[in-house]
C-alpha atoms as a PDB file:
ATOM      1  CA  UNK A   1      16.734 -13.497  32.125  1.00  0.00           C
ATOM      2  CA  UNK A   2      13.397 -12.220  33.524  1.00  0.00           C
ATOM      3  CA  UNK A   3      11.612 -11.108  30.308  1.00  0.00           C
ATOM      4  CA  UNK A   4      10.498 -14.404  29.454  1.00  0.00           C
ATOM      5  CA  UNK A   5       8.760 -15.226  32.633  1.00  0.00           C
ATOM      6  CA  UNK A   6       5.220 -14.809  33.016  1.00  0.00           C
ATOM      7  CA  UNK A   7       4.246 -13.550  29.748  1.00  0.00           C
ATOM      8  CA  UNK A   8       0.389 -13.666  28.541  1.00  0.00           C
ATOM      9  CA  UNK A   9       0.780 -12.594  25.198  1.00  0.00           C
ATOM     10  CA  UNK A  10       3.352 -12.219  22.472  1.00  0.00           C
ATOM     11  CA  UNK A  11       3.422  -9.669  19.286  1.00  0.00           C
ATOM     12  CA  UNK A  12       5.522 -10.908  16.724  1.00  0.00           C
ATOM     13  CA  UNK A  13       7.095  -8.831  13.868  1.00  0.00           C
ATOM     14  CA  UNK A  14       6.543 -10.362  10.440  1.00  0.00           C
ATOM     15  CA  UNK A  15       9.941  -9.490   8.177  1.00  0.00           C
ATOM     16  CA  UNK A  16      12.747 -10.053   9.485  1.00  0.00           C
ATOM     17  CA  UNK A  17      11.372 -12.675  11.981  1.00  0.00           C
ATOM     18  CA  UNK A  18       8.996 -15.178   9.974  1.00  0.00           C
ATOM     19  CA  UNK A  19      11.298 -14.716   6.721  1.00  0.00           C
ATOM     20  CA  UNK A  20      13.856 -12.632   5.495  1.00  0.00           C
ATOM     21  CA  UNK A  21      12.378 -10.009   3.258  1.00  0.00           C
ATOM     22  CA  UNK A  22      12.356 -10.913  -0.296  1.00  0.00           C
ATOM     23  CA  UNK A  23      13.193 -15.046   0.681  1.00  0.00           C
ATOM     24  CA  UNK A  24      10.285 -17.469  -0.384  1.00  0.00           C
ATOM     25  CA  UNK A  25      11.143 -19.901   2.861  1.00  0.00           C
ATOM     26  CA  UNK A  26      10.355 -19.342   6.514  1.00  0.00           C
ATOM     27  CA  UNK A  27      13.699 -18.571   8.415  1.00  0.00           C
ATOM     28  CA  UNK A  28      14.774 -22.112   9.829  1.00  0.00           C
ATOM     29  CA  UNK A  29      12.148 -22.867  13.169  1.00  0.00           C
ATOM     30  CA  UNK A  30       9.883 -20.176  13.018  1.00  0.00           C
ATOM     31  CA  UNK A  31       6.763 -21.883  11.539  1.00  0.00           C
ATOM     32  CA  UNK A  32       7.309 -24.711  14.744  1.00  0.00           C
ATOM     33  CA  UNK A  33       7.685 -21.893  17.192  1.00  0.00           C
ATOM     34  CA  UNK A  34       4.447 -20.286  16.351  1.00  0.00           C
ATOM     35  CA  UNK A  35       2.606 -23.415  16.466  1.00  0.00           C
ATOM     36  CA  UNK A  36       4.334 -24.333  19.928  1.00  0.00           C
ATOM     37  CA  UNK A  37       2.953 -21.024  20.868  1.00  0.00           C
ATOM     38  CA  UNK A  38       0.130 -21.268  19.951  1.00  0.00           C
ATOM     39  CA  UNK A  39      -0.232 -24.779  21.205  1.00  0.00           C
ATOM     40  CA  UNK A  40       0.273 -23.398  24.506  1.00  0.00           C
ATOM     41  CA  UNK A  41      -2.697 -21.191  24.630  1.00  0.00           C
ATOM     42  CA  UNK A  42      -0.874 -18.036  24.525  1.00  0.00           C
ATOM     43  CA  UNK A  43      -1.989 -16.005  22.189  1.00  0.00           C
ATOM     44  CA  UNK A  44      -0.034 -14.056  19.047  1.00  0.00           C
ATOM     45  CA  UNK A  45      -0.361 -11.307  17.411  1.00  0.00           C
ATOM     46  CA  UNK A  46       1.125 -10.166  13.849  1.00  0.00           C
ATOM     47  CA  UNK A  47       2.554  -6.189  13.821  1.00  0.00           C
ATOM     48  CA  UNK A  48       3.906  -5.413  10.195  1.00  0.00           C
ATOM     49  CA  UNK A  49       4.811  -2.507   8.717  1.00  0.00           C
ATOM     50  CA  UNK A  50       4.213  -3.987   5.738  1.00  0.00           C
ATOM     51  CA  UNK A  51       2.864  -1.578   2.995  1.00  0.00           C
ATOM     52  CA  UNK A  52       4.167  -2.673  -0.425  1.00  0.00           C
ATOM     53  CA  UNK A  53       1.219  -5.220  -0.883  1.00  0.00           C
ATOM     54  CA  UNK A  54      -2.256  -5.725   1.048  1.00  0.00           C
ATOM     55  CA  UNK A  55      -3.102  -7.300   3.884  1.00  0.00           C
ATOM     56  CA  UNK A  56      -4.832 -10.442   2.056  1.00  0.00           C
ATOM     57  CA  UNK A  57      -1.584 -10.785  -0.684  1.00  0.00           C
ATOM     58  CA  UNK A  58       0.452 -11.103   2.725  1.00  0.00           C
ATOM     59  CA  UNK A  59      -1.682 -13.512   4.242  1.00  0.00           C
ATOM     60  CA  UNK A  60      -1.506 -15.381   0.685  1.00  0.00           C
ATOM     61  CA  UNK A  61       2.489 -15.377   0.977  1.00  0.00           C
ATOM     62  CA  UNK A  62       2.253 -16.285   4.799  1.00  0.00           C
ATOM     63  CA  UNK A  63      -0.067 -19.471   3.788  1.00  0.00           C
ATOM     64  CA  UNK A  64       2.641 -20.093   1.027  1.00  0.00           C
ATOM     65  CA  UNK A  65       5.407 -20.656   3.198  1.00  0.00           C
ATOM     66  CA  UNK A  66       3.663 -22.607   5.727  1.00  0.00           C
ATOM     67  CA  UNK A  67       2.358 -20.713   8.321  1.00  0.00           C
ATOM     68  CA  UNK A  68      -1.528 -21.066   9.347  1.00  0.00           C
ATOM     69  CA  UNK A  69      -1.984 -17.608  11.115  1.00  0.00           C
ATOM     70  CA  UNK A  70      -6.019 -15.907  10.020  1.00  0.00           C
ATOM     71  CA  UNK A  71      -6.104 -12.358   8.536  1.00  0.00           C
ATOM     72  CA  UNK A  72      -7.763 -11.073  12.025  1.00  0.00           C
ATOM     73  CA  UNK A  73      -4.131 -12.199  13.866  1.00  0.00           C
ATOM     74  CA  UNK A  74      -2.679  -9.855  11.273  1.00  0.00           C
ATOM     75  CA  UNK A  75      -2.481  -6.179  12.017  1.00  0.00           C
ATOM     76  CA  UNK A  76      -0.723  -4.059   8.915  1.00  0.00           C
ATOM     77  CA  UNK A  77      -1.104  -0.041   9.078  1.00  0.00           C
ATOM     78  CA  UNK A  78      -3.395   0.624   6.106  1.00  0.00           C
ATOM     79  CA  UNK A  79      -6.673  -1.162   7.558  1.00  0.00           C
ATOM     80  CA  UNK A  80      -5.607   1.622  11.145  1.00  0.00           C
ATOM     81  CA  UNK A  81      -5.101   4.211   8.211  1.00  0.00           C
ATOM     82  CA  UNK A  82      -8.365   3.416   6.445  1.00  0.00           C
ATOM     83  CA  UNK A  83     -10.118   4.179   9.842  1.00  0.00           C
ATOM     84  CA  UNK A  84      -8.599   6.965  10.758  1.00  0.00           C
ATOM     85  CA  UNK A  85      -9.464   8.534   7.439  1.00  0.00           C
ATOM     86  CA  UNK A  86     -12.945   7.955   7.307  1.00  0.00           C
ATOM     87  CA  UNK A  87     -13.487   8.816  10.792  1.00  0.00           C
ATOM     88  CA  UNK A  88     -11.632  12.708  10.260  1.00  0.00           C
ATOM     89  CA  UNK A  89     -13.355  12.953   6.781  1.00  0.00           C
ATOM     90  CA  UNK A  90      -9.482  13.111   5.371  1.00  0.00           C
ATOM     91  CA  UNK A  91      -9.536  12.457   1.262  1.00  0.00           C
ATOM     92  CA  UNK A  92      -5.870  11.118   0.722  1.00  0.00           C
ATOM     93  CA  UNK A  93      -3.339  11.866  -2.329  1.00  0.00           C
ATOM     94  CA  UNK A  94      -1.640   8.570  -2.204  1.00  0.00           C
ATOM     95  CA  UNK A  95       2.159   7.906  -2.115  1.00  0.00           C
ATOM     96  CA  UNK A  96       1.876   4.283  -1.877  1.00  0.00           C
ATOM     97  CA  UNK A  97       3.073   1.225  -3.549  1.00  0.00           C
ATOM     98  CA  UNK A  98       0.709   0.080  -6.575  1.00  0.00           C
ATOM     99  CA  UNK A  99       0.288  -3.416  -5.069  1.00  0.00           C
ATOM    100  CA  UNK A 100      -1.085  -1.218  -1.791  1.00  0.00           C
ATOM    101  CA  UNK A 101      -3.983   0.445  -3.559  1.00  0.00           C
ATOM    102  CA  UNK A 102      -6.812  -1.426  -3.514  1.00  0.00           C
ATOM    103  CA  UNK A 103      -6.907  -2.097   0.113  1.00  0.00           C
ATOM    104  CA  UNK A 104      -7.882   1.541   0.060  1.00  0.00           C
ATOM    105  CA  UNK A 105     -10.540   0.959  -2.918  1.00  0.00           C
ATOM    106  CA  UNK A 106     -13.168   2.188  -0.077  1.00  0.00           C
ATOM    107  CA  UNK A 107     -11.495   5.605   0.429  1.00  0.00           C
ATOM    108  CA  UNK A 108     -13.114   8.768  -1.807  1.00  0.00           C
ATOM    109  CA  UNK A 109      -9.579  10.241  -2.764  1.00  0.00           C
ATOM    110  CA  UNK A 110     -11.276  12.632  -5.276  1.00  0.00           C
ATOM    111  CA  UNK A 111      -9.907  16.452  -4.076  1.00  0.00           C
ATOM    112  CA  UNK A 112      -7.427  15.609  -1.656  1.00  0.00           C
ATOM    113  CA  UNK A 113      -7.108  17.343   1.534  1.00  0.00           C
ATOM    114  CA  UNK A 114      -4.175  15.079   2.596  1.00  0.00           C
ATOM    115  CA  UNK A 115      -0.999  12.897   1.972  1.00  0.00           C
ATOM    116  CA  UNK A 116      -0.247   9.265   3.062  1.00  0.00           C
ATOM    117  CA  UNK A 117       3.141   7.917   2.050  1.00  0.00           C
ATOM    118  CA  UNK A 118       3.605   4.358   2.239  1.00  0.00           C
ATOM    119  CA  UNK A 119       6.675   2.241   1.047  1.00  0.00           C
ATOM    120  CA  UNK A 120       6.337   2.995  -2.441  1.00  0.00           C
ATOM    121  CA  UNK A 121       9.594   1.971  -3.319  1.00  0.00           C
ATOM    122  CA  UNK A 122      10.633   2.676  -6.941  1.00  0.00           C
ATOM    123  CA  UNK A 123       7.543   4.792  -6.883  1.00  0.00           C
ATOM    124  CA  UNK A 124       9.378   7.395  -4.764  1.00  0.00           C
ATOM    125  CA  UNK A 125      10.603   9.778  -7.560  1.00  0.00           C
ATOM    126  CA  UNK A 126      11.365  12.961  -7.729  1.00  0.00           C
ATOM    127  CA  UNK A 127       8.147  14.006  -9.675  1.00  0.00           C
ATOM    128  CA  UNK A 128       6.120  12.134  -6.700  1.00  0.00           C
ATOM    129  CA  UNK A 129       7.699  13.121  -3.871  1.00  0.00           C
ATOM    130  CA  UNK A 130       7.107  16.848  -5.522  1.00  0.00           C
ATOM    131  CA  UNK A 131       3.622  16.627  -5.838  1.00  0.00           C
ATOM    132  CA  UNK A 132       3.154  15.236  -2.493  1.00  0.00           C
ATOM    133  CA  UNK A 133       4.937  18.478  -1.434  1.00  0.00           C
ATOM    134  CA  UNK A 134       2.836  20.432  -3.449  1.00  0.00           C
ATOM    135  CA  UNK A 135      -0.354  19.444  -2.310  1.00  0.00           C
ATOM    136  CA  UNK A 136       0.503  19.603   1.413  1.00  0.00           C
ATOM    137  CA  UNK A 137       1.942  23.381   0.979  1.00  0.00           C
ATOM    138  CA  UNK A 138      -1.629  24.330  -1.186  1.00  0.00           C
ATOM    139  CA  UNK A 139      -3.735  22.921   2.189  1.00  0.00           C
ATOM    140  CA  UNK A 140      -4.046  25.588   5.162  1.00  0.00           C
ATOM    141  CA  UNK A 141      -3.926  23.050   7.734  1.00  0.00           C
ATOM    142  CA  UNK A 142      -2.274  20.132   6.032  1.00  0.00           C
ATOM    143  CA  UNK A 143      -2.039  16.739   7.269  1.00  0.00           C
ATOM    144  CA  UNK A 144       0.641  14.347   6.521  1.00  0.00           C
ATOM    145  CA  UNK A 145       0.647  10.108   7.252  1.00  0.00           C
ATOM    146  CA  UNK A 146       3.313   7.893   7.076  1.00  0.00           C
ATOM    147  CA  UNK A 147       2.489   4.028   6.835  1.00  0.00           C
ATOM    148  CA  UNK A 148       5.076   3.515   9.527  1.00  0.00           C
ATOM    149  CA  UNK A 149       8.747   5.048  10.468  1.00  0.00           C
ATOM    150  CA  UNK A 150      11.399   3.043  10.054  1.00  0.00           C
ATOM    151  CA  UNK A 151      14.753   4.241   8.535  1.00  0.00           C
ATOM    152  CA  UNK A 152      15.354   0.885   6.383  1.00  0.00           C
ATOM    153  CA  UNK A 153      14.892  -2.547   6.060  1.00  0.00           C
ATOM    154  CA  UNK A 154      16.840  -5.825   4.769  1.00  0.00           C
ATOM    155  CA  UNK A 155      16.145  -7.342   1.476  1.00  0.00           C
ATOM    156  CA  UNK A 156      18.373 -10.323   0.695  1.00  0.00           C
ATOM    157  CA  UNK A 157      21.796  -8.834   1.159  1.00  0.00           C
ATOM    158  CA  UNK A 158      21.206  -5.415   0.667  1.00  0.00           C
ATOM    159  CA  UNK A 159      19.924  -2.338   3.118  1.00  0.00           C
ATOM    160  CA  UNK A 160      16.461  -0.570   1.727  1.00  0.00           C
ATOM    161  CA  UNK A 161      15.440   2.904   2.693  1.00  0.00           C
ATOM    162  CA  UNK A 162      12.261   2.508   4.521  1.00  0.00           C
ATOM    163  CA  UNK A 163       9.201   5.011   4.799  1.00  0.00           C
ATOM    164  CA  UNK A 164      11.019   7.012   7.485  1.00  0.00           C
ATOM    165  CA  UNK A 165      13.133   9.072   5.389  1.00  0.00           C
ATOM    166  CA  UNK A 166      10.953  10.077   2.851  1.00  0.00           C
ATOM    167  CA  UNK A 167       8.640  11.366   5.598  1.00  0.00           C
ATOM    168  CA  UNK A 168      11.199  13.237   7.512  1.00  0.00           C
ATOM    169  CA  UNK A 169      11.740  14.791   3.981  1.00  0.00           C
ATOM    170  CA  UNK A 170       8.056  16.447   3.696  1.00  0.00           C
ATOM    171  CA  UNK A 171       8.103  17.107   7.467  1.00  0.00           C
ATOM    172  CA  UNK A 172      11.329  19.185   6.567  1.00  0.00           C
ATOM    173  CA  UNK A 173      10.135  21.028   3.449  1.00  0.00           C
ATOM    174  CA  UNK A 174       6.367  21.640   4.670  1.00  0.00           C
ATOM    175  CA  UNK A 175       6.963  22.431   8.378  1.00  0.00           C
ATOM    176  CA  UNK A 176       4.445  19.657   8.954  1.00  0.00           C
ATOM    177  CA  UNK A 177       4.805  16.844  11.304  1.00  0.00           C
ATOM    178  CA  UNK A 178       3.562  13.602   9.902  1.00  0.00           C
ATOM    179  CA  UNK A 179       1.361  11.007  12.221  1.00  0.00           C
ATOM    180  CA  UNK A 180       3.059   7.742  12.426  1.00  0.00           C
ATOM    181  CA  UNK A 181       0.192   5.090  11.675  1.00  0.00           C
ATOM    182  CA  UNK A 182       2.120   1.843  12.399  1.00  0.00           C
ATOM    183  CA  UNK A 183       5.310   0.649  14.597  1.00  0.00           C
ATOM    184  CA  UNK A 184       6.512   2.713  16.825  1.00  0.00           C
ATOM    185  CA  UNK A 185       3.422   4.606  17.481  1.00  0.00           C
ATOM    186  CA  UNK A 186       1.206   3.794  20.405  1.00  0.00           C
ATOM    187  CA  UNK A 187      -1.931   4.111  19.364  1.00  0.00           C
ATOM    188  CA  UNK A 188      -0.570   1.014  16.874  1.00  0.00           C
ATOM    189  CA  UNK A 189       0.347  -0.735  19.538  1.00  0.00           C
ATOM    190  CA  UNK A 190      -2.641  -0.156  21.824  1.00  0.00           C
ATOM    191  CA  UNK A 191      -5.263  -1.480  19.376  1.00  0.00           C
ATOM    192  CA  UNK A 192      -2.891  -4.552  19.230  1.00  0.00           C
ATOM    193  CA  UNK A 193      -2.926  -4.960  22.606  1.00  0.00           C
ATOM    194  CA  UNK A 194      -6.594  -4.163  23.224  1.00  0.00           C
ATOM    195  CA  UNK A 195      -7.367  -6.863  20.096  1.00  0.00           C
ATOM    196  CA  UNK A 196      -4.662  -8.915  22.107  1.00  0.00           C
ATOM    197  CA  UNK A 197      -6.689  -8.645  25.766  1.00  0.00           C
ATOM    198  CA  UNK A 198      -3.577  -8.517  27.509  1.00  0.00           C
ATOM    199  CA  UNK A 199      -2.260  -6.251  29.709  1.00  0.00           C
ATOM    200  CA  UNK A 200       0.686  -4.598  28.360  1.00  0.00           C
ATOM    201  CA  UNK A 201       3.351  -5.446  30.983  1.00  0.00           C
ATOM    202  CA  UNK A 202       2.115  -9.230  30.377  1.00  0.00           C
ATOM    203  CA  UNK A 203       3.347  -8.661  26.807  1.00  0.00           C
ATOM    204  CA  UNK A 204       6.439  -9.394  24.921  1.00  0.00           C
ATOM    205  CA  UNK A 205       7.039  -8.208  21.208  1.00  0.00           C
ATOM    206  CA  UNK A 206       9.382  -9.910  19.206  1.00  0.00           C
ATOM    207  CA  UNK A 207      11.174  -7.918  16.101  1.00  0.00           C
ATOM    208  CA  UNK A 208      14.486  -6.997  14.190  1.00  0.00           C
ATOM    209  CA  UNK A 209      13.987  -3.668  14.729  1.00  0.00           C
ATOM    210  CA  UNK A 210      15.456  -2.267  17.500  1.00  0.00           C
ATOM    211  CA  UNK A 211      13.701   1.257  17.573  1.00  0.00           C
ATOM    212  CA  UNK A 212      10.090   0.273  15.863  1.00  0.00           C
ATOM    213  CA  UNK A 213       9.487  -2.996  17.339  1.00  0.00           C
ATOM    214  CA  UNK A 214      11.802  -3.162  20.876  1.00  0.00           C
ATOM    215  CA  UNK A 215      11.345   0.838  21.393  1.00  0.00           C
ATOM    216  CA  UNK A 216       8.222   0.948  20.130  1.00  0.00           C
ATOM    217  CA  UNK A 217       7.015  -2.015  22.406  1.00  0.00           C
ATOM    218  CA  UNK A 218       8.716  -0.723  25.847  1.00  0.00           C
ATOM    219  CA  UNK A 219       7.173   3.076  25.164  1.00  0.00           C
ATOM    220  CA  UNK A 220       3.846   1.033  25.664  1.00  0.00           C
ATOM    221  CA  UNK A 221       5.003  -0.751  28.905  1.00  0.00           C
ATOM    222  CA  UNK A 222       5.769  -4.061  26.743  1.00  0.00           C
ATOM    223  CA  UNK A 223       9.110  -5.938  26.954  1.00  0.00           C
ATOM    224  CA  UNK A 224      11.122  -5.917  23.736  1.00  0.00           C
ATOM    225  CA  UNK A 225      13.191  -8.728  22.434  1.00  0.00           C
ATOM    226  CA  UNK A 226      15.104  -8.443  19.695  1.00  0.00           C
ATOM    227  CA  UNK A 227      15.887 -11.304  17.000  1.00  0.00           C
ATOM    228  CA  UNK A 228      19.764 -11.611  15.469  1.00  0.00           C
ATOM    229  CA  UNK A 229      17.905 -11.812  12.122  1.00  0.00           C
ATOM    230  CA  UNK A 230      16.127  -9.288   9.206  1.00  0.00           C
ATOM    231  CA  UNK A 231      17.723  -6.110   9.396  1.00  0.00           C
ATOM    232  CA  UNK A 232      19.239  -6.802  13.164  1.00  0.00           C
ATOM    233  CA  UNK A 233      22.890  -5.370  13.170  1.00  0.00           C
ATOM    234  CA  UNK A 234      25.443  -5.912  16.168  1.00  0.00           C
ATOM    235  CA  UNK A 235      25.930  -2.403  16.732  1.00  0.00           C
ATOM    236  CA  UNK A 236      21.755  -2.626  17.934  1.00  0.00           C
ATOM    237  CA  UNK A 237      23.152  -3.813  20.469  1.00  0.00           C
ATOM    238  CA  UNK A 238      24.779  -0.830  21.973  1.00  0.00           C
ATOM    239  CA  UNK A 239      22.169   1.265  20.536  1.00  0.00           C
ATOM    240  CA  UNK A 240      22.535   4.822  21.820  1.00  0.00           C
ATOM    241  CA  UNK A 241      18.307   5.511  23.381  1.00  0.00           C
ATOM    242  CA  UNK A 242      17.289   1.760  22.811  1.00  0.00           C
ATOM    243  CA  UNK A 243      17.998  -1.179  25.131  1.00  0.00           C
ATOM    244  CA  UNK A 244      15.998  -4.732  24.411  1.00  0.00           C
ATOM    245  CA  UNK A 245      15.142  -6.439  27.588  1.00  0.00           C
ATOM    246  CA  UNK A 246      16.583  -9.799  25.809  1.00  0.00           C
ATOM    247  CA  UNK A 247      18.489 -10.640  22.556  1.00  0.00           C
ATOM    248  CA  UNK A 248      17.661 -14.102  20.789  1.00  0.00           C
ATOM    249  CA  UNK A 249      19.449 -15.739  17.418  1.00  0.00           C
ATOM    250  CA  UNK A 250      15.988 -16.330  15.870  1.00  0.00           C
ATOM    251  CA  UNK A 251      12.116 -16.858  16.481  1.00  0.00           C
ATOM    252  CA  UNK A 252      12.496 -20.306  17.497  1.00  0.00           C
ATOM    253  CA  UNK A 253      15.026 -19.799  20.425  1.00  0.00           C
ATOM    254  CA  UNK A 254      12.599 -16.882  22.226  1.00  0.00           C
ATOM    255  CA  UNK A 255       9.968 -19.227  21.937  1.00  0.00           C
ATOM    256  CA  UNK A 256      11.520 -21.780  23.503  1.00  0.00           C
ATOM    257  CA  UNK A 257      12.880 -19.309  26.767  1.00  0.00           C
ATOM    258  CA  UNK A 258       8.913 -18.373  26.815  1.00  0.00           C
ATOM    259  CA  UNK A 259       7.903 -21.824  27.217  1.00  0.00           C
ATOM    260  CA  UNK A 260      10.221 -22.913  29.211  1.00  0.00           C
ATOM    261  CA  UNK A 261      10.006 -19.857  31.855  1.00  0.00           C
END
């Protein structure tokens, strides 16, 4: 089992791996994990692709539940977003959820001259989706975001559709390929790992995802482990392009292989 040895650094998904989306309770050894981590001197990192509330609301849940982690260990797409908007000059139509919004209170979105779609959940209507379309057909070069691009995620029992296939939906009808700002893209994972001061084969991420978080990870030279919890299915495991370098029943027990390695 040779992805746990010598490992500097560890990125940790948040959903799926701290707490089951929707739950009010850590999942059972994850908030002793982190602090055994972190009590080792390695240091963590926090990769959501959490969009249906900001950054500070999530830190607020985090703190609620028990963990201790600071809003600079936590790295959500719209902050990345926020940057990359003012830097290009882009004025956004939003397709976000309303819990989302004021984290981009600093944005001019007066005349937009492009789309970001986050998970917007019941917000994701035909009438919105529409005028989404609609704006990115009027634009001569138009220029499409997606706040991640995963295909779904678990809440309690139940599968949700994710960001993913609402973007591949615009991509489809506008000819338009969307930039991924989030997991699985690399420049996501880069600033991560530059924040992180690691190199990236020193790095393990941790997440239920097996294409965002494992393939993600490895496409950046990281080792991917994935978690038999959040959205984590047993056919992952004979995933068709993705292989995890190691599969763990929770937080606590990849932790534990870390430390002990």
């Amino acid at each position: 089992m040779s992805w746990c040895k010598n490992v500097k650094g560890v990125l940790l998904d948040i959903t799926g791996v701290l707490f089951e989306s929707g739950a009010s309770e850590p999942i059972k050894g994850s908030i002793e994990a982190i602090k055994r981590l972190k009590d080792s001197k390695i240091p963590v990192r926090f990769c959501t692709n959490e969009t249906t509330k900001t950054r500070h609301k999530l830190l607020q849940k985090l703190h609620s539940i028990g963990f201790s982690m600071t809003e600079d260990d936590v790295f959500p797409p719209i902050p990345a977003c926020c940057q990359i908007l003012k830097s290009r000059g882009l004025r956004p139509h939003l397709l976000v959820n309303p819990d989302a919004l004021s984290d981009f209170r600093e944005i001019n979105q007066e005349n937009p001259n492009c789309v970001v779609l986050g998970d917007a959940t019941d917000n994701f209507s035909y009438q919105n989706l529409n005028k989404a379309f609609q704006l990115l057909m009027s634009l001569e070069k138009p220029v499409l975001f997606a706040l991640g691009g995963g295909k779904y995620y678990k809440e309690g029992s139940d599968l949700i559709l994710d960001i993913g296939p609402f973007a591949k939906a615009l991509e489809y009808a506008c000819d338009v390929e969307a930039e991924i700002v989030g997991k699985p893209s690399k420049s996501f994972f880069g600033a991560v790992l530059q924040d992180l001061g690691q190199p990236a084969e020193s790095v393990v991420m941790i997440g239920d995802d097996i294409v965002n978080d494992v393939g993600g990870a490895q496409s950046c030279g990281m080792r991917g482990v994935q978690v038999r919890t959040g959205k984590y299915r047993p056919s992952d495991e004979n995933h068709p392009t993705v292989k995890a370098d190691g599969y763990v029943d929770n937080l606590a027990q990849a932790i534990d292989l870390i430390l002990q390695s």
